[in-house]
N, C-alpha and C. Protein backbone atom coordinates (compact mmCIF):
# COMPACT_ATOMS: atom_id res chain seq x y z
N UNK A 1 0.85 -1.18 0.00
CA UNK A 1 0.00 0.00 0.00
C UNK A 1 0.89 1.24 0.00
N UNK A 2 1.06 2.06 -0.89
CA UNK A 2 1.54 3.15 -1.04
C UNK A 2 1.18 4.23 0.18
N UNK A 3 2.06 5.03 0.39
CA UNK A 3 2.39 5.91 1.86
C UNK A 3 1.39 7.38 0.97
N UNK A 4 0.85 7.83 1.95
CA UNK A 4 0.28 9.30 1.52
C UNK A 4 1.57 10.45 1.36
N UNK A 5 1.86 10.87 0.55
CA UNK A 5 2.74 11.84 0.25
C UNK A 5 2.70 13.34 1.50
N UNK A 6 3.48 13.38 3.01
CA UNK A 6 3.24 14.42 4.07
C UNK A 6 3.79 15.73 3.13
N UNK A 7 2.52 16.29 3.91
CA UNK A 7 2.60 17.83 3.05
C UNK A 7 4.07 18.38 3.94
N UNK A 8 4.65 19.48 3.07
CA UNK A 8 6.10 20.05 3.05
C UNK A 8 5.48 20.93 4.36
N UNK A 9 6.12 21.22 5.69
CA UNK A 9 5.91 21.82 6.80
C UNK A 9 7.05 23.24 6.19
N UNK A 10 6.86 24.81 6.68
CA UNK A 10 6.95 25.61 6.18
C UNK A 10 7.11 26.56 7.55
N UNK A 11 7.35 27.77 7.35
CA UNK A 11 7.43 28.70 8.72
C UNK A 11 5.99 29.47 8.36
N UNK A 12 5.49 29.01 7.79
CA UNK A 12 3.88 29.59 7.54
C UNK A 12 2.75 28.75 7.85
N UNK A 13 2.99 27.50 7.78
CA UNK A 13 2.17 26.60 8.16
C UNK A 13 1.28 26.47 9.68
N UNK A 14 1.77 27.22 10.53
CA UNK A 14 1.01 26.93 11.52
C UNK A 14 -0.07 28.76 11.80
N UNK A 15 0.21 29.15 11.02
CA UNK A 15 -0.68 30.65 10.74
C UNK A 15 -1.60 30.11 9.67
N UNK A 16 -1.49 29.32 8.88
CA UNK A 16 -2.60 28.78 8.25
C UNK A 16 -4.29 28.44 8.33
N UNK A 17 -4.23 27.62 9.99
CA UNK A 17 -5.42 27.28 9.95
C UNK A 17 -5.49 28.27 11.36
N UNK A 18 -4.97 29.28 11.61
CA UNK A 18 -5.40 30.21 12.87
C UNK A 18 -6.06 31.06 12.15
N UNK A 19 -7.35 31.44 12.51
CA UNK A 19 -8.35 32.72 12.22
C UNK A 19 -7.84 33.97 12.91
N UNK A 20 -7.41 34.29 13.64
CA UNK A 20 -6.62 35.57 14.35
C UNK A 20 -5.67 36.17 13.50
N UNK A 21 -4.85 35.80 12.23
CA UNK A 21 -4.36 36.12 11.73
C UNK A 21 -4.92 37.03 10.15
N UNK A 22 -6.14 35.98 9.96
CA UNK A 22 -7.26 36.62 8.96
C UNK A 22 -6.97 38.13 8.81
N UNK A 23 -7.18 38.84 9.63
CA UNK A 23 -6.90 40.55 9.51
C UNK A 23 -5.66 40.57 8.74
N UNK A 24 -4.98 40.38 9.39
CA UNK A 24 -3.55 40.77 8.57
C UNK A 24 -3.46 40.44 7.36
N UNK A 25 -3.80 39.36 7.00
CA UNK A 25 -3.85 38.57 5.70
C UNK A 25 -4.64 39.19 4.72
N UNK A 26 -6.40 39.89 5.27
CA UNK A 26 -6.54 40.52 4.45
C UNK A 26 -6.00 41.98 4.17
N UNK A 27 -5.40 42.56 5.23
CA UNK A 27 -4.91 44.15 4.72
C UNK A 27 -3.95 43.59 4.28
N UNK A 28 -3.19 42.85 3.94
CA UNK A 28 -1.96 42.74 2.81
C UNK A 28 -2.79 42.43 1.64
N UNK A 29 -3.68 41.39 1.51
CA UNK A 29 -4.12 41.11 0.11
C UNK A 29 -4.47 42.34 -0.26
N UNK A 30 -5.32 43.57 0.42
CA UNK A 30 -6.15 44.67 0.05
C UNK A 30 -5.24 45.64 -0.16
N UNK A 31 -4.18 45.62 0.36
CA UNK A 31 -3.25 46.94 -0.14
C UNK A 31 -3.27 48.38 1.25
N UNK A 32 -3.75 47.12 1.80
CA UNK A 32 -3.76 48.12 3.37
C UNK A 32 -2.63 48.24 4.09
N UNK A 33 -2.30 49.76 4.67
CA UNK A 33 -1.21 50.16 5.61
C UNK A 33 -1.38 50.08 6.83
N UNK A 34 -0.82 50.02 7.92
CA UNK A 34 -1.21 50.34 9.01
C UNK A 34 -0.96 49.68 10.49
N UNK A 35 -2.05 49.47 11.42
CA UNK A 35 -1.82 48.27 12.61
C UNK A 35 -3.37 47.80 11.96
N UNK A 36 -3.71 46.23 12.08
CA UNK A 36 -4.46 45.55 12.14
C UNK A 36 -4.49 44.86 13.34
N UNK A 37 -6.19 44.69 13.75
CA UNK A 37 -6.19 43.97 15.01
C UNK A 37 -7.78 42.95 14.64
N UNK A 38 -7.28 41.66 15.27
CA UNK A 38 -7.98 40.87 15.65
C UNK A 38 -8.59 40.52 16.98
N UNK A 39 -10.14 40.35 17.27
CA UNK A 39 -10.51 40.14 18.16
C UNK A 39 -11.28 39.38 18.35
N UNK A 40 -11.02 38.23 19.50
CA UNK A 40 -11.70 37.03 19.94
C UNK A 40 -11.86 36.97 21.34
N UNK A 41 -13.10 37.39 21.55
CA UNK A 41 -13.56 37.85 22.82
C UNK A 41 -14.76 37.32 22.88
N UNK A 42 -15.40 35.89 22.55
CA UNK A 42 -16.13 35.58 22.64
C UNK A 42 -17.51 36.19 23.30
N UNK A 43 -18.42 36.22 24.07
CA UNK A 43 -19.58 36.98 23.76
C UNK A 43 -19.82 38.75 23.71
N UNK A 44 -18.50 39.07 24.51
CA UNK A 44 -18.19 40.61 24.51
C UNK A 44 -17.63 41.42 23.50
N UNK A 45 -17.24 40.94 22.52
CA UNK A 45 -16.88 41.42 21.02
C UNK A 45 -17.34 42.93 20.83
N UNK A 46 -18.40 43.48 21.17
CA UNK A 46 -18.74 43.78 20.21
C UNK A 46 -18.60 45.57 21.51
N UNK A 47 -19.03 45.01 22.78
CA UNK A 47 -18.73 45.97 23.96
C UNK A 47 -17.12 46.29 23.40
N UNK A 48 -16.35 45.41 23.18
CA UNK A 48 -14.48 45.59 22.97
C UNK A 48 -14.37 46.45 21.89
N UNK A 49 -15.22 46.18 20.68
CA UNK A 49 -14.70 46.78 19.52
C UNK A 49 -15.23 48.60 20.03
N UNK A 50 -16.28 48.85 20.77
CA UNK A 50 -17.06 49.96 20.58
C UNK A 50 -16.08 50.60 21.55
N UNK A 51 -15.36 49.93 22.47
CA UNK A 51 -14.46 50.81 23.51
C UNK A 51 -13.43 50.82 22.32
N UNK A 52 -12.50 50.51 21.97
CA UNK A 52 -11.50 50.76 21.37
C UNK A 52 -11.84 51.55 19.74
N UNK A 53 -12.83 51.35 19.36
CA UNK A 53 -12.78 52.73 18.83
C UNK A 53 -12.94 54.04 19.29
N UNK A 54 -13.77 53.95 20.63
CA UNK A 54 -13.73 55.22 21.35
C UNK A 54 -12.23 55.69 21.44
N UNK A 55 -11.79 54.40 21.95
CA UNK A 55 -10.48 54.94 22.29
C UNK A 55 -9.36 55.40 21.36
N UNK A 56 -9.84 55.08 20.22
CA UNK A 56 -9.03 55.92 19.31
C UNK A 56 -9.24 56.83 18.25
N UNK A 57 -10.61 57.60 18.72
CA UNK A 57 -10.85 58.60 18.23
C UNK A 57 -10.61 59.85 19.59
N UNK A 58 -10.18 59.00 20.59
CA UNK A 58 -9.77 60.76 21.13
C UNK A 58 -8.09 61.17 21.45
């Protein structure tokens, strides 16, 4: 029985299947500058996002 061919391990490979990284990934595909942030704050998300934009509009 022939062996399954192991996929080539990489210094990228373990950012692959992490969703926290998603942001970044898309402001590079999009041509975006800047800080990107990800947030996983399970049911409070959304209290987090509304403080930290406060907080950086003053």
């Amino acid at each position: 029985m022939p062996r399954s061919k192991a996929r080539e391990t990489t210094i990228y490979s373990g950012t692959s299947i992490v969703l926290s990284v998603a942001s970044g990934r898309i402001s590079f595909m999009n041509g975006l500058v800047g800080p990107c942030l990800a947030l996983d704050t399970a049911c409070c998300s959304t209290l987090v996002t509304k403080h930290l934009a406060r907080s950086g509009l003053e």
